[in-house]
Protein backbone atom coordinates (compact mmCIF):
# COMPACT_ATOMS: atom_id res chain seq x y z
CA UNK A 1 5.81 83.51 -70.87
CA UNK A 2 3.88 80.83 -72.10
CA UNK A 3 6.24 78.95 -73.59
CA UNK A 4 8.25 78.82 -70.35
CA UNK A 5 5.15 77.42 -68.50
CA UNK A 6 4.65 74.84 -70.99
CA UNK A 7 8.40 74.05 -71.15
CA UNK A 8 8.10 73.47 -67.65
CA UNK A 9 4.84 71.81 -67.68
CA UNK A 10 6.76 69.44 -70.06
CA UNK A 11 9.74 68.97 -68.13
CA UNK A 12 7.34 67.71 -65.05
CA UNK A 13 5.68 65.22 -67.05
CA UNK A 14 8.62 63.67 -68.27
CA UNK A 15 9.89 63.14 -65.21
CA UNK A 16 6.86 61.24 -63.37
CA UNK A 17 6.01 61.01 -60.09
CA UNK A 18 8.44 61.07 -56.63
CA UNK A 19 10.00 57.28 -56.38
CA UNK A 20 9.25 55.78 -53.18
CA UNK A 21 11.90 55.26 -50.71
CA UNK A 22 13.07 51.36 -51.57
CA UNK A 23 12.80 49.89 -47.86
CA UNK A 24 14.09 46.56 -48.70
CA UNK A 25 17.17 45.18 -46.74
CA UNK A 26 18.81 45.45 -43.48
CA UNK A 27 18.06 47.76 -40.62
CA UNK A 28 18.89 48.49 -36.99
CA UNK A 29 16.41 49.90 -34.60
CA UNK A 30 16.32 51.59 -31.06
CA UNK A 31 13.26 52.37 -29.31
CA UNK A 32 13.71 54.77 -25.81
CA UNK A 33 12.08 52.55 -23.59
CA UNK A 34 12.15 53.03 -19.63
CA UNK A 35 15.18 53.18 -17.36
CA UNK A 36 17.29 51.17 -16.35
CA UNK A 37 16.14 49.32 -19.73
CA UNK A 38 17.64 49.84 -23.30
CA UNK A 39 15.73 47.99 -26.26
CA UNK A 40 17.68 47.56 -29.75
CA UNK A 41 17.92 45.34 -32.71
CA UNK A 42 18.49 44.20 -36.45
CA UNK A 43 15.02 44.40 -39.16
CA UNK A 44 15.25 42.55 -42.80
CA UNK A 45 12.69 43.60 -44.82
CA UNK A 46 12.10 41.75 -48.17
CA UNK A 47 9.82 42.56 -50.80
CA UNK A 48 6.73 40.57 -51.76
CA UNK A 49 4.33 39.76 -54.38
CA UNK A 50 2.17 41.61 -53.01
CA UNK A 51 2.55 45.56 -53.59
CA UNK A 52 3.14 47.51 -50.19
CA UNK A 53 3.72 44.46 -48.08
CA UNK A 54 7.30 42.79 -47.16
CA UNK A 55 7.76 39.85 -45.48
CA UNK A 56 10.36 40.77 -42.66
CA UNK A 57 12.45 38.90 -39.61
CA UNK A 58 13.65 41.01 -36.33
CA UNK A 59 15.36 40.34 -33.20
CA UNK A 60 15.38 41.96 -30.63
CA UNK A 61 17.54 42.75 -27.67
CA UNK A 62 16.31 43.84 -24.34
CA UNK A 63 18.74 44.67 -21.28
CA UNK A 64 17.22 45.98 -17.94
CA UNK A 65 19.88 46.43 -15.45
CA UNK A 66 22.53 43.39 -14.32
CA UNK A 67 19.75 40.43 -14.14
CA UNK A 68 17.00 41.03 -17.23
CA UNK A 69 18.32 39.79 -20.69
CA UNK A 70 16.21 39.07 -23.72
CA UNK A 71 17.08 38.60 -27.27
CA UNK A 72 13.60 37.30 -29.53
CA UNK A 73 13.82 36.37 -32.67
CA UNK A 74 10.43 37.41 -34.37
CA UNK A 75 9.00 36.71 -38.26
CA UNK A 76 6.83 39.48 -38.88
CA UNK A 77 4.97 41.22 -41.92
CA UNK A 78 5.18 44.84 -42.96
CA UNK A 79 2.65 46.68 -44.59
CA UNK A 80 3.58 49.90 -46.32
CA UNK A 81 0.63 52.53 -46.81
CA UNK A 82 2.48 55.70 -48.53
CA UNK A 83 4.81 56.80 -46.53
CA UNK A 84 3.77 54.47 -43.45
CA UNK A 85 4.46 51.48 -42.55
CA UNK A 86 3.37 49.03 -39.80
CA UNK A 87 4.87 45.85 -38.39
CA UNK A 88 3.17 43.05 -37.34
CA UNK A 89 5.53 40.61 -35.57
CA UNK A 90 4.86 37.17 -33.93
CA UNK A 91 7.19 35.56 -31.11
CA UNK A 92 9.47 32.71 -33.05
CA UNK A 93 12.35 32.25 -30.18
CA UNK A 94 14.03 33.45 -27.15
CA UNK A 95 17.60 33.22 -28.28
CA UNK A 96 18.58 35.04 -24.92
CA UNK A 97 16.59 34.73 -21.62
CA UNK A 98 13.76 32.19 -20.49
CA UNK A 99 10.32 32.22 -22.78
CA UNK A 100 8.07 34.36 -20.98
CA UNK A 101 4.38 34.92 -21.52
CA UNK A 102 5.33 38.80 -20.26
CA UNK A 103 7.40 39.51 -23.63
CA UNK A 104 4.91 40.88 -26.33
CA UNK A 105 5.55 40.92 -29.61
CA UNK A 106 7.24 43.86 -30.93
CA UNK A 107 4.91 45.77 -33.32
CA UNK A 108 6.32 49.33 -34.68
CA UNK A 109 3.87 52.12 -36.75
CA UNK A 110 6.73 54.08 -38.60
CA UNK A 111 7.04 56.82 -40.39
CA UNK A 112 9.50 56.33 -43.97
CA UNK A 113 11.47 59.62 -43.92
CA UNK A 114 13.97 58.26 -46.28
CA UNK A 115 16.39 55.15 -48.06
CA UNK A 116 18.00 54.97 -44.85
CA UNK A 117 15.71 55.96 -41.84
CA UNK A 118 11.90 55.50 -40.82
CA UNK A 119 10.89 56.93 -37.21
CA UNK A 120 8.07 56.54 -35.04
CA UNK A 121 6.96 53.94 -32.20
CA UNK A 122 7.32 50.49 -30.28
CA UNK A 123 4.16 49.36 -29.66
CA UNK A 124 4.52 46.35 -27.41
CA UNK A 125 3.66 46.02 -23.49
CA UNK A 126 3.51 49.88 -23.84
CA UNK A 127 4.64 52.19 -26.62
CA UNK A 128 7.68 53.97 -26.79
CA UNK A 129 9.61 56.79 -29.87
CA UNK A 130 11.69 53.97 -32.01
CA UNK A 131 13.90 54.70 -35.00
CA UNK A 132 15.17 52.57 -37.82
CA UNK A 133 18.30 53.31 -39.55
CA UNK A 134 19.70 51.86 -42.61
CA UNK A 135 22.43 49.12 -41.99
CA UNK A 136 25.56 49.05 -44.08
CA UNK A 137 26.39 46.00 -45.56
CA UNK A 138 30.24 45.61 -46.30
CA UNK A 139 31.55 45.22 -49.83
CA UNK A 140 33.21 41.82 -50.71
């Protein structure tokens, strides 16, 4: 019996600790914000120098209705605390829509559940349930 713990003992060593789920890359994200509104967009997270931070760009599309259009193109910075990770963004252009003092930046405190999503929140004018999925990029 022994000898099968401390095979097994062994066999855990040898393999280390859990790899983190690599984050880097594209992703899209959807938050469930308030009718008649739908709030979506594209992430790109790069790594840094710096362990657990990225440096990251998002845009992000906003449709209420027939008359309320905004896309914003934000730079932002991602820190990554285990398995969470929080967004800082900053305001770099309306691409889509007149420049409003009304449009917050689009923050997000997620939760990394794997390679290819992270769930959690919006945190902007209010907060709302986002998730971020994994884009797939096509194969040249």
């Amino acid at each position: 019996m022994r000898g099968l713990i401390a095979s097994g003992l062994a066999a855990i060593a040898l393999s280390g600790p859990a790899l983190a789920s690599d984050i880097t890359g594209s992703w899209t994200f959807t938050a469930n914000v308030e009718e008649p509104c739908t709030f979506t967009g594209v992430a790109v997270l790069s790594a840094s120098e710096n362990d657990g931070r990225y440096g990251c760009e998002l845009t992000a599309k906003q449709i209420c209705g027939e008359t309320i259009r905004y896309t914003v193109r934000q730079s932002c910075t991602a820190v990554r605390t285990g398995e969470q990770l929080s967004i800082q963004s900053e305001i770099e252009e309306f691409i889509e829509g007149e420049p409003t003092p009304f449009y917050f930046p689009d923050n997000f405190a997620l939760t990394i559940q794997s390679d290819s999503r992270m769930a959690g929140a919006l945190v902007s004018s209010s907060t709302y349930r986002a998730i971020f999925t994994r884009s797939l990029e096509g194969i040249s």
